[in-house]
Protein backbone atom coordinates (compact mmCIF):
# COMPACT_ATOMS: atom_id res chain seq x y z
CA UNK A 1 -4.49 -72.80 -103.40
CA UNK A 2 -7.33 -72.91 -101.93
CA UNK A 3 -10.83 -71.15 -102.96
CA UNK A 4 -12.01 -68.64 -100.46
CA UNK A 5 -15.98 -69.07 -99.67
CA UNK A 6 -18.34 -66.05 -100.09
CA UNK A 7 -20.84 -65.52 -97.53
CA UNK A 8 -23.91 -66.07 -99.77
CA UNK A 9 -26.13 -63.77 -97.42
CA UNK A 10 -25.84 -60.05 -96.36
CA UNK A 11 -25.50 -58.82 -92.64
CA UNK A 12 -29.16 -57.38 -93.14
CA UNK A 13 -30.44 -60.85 -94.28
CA UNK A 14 -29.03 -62.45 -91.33
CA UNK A 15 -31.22 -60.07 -89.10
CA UNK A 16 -33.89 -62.68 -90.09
CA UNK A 17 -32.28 -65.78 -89.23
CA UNK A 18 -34.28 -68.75 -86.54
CA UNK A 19 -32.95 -70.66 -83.65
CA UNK A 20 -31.26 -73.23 -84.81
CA UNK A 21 -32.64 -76.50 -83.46
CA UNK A 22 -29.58 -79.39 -82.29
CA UNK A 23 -30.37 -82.67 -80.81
CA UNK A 24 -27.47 -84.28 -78.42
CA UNK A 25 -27.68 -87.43 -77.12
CA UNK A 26 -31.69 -87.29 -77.61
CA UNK A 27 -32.07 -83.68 -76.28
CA UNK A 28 -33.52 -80.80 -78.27
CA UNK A 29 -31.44 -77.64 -77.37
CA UNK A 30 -31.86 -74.54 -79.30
CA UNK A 31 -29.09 -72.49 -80.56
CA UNK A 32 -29.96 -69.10 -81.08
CA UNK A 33 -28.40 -66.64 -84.07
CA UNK A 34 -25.58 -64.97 -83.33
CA UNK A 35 -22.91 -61.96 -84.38
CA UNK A 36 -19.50 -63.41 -82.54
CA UNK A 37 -17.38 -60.26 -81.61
CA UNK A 38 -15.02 -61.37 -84.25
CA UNK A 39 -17.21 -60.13 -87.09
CA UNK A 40 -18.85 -63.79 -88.23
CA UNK A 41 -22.26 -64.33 -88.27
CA UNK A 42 -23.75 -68.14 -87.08
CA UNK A 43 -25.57 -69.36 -83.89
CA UNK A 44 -24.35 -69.84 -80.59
CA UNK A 45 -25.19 -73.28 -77.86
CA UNK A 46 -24.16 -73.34 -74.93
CA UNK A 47 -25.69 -75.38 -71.63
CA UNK A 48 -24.77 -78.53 -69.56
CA UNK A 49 -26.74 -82.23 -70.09
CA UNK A 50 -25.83 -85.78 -68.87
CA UNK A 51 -24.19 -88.59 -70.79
CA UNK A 52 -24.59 -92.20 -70.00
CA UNK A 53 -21.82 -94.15 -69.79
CA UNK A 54 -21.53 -97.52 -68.70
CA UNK A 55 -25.19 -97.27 -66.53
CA UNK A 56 -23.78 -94.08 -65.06
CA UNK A 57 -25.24 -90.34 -66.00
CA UNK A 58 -22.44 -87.96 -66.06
CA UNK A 59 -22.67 -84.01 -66.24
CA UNK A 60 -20.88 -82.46 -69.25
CA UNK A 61 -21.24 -78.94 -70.84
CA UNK A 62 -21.65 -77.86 -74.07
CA UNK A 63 -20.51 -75.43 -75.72
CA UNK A 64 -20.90 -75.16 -79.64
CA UNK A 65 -20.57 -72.33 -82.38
CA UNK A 66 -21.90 -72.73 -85.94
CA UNK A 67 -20.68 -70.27 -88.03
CA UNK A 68 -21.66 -69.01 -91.49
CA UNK A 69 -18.63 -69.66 -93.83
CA UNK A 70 -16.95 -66.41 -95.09
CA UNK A 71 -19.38 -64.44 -93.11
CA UNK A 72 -16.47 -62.28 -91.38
CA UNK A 73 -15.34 -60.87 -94.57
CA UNK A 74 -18.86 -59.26 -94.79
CA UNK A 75 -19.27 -55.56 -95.25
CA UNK A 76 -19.87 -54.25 -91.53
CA UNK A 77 -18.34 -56.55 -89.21
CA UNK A 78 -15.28 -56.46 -87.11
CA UNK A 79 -12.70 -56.74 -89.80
CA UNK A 80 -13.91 -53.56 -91.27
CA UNK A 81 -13.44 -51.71 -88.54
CA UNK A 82 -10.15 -49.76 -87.69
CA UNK A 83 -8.69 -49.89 -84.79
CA UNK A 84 -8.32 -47.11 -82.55
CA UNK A 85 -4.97 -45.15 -82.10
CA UNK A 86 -3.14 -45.91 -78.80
CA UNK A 87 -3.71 -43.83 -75.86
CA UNK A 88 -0.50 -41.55 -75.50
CA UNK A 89 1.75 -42.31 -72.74
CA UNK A 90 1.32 -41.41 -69.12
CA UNK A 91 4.23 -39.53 -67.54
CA UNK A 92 4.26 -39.57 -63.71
CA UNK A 93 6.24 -37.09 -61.91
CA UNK A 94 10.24 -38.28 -60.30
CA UNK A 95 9.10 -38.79 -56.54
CA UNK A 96 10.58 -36.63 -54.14
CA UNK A 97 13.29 -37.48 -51.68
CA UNK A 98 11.26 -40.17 -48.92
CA UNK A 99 7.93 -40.50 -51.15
CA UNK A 100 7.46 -43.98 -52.37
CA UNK A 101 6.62 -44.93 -55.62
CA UNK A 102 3.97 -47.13 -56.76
């Protein structure tokens, strides 16, 4: 089985984290720090650049997350929190005779 990774950092201690700097295909792009909605912690790219191919620039977007390992399981993030209860049901009214329903 495998051995789970813990996050070696607290959710405080990531306040202070930098851009991360990533170089594709000889561009410096910065990737800043990021809490993804799922709880994890990591930095976040995202843009468009153009790749050579053959003599010929073509467009192509990027889209990158770096994540901290085992930073979800941290105190704080989304998998601590509980879910909230489910609305009740709505119960419309029977329509009258020659009403439509919708």
């Amino acid at each position: 089985m495998a051995k789970k990774t813990v996050c070696p950092i607290t959710r405080d201690q990531f306040d202070a984290a930098k851009p991360v700097t990533v170089v594709i295909n000889g561009i410096e792009q910065s990737a800043p720090p990021k809490r993804f909605s799922t709880g994890s912690l990591g930095w976040y790219l995202n843009g468009k650049t153009e790749i050579e191919i053959d003599g010929v620039k073509v467009p192509v977007q990027i889209g990158m997350n770096l994540t901290i390992v085992g930073s979800k399981e941290l105190p704080g993030g989304e998998a601590d929190a509980k879910p909230e209860p489910a609305a009740a049901p709505v119960t419309l009214p029977e329509p009258r005779a020659g009403e439509a329903q919708f």
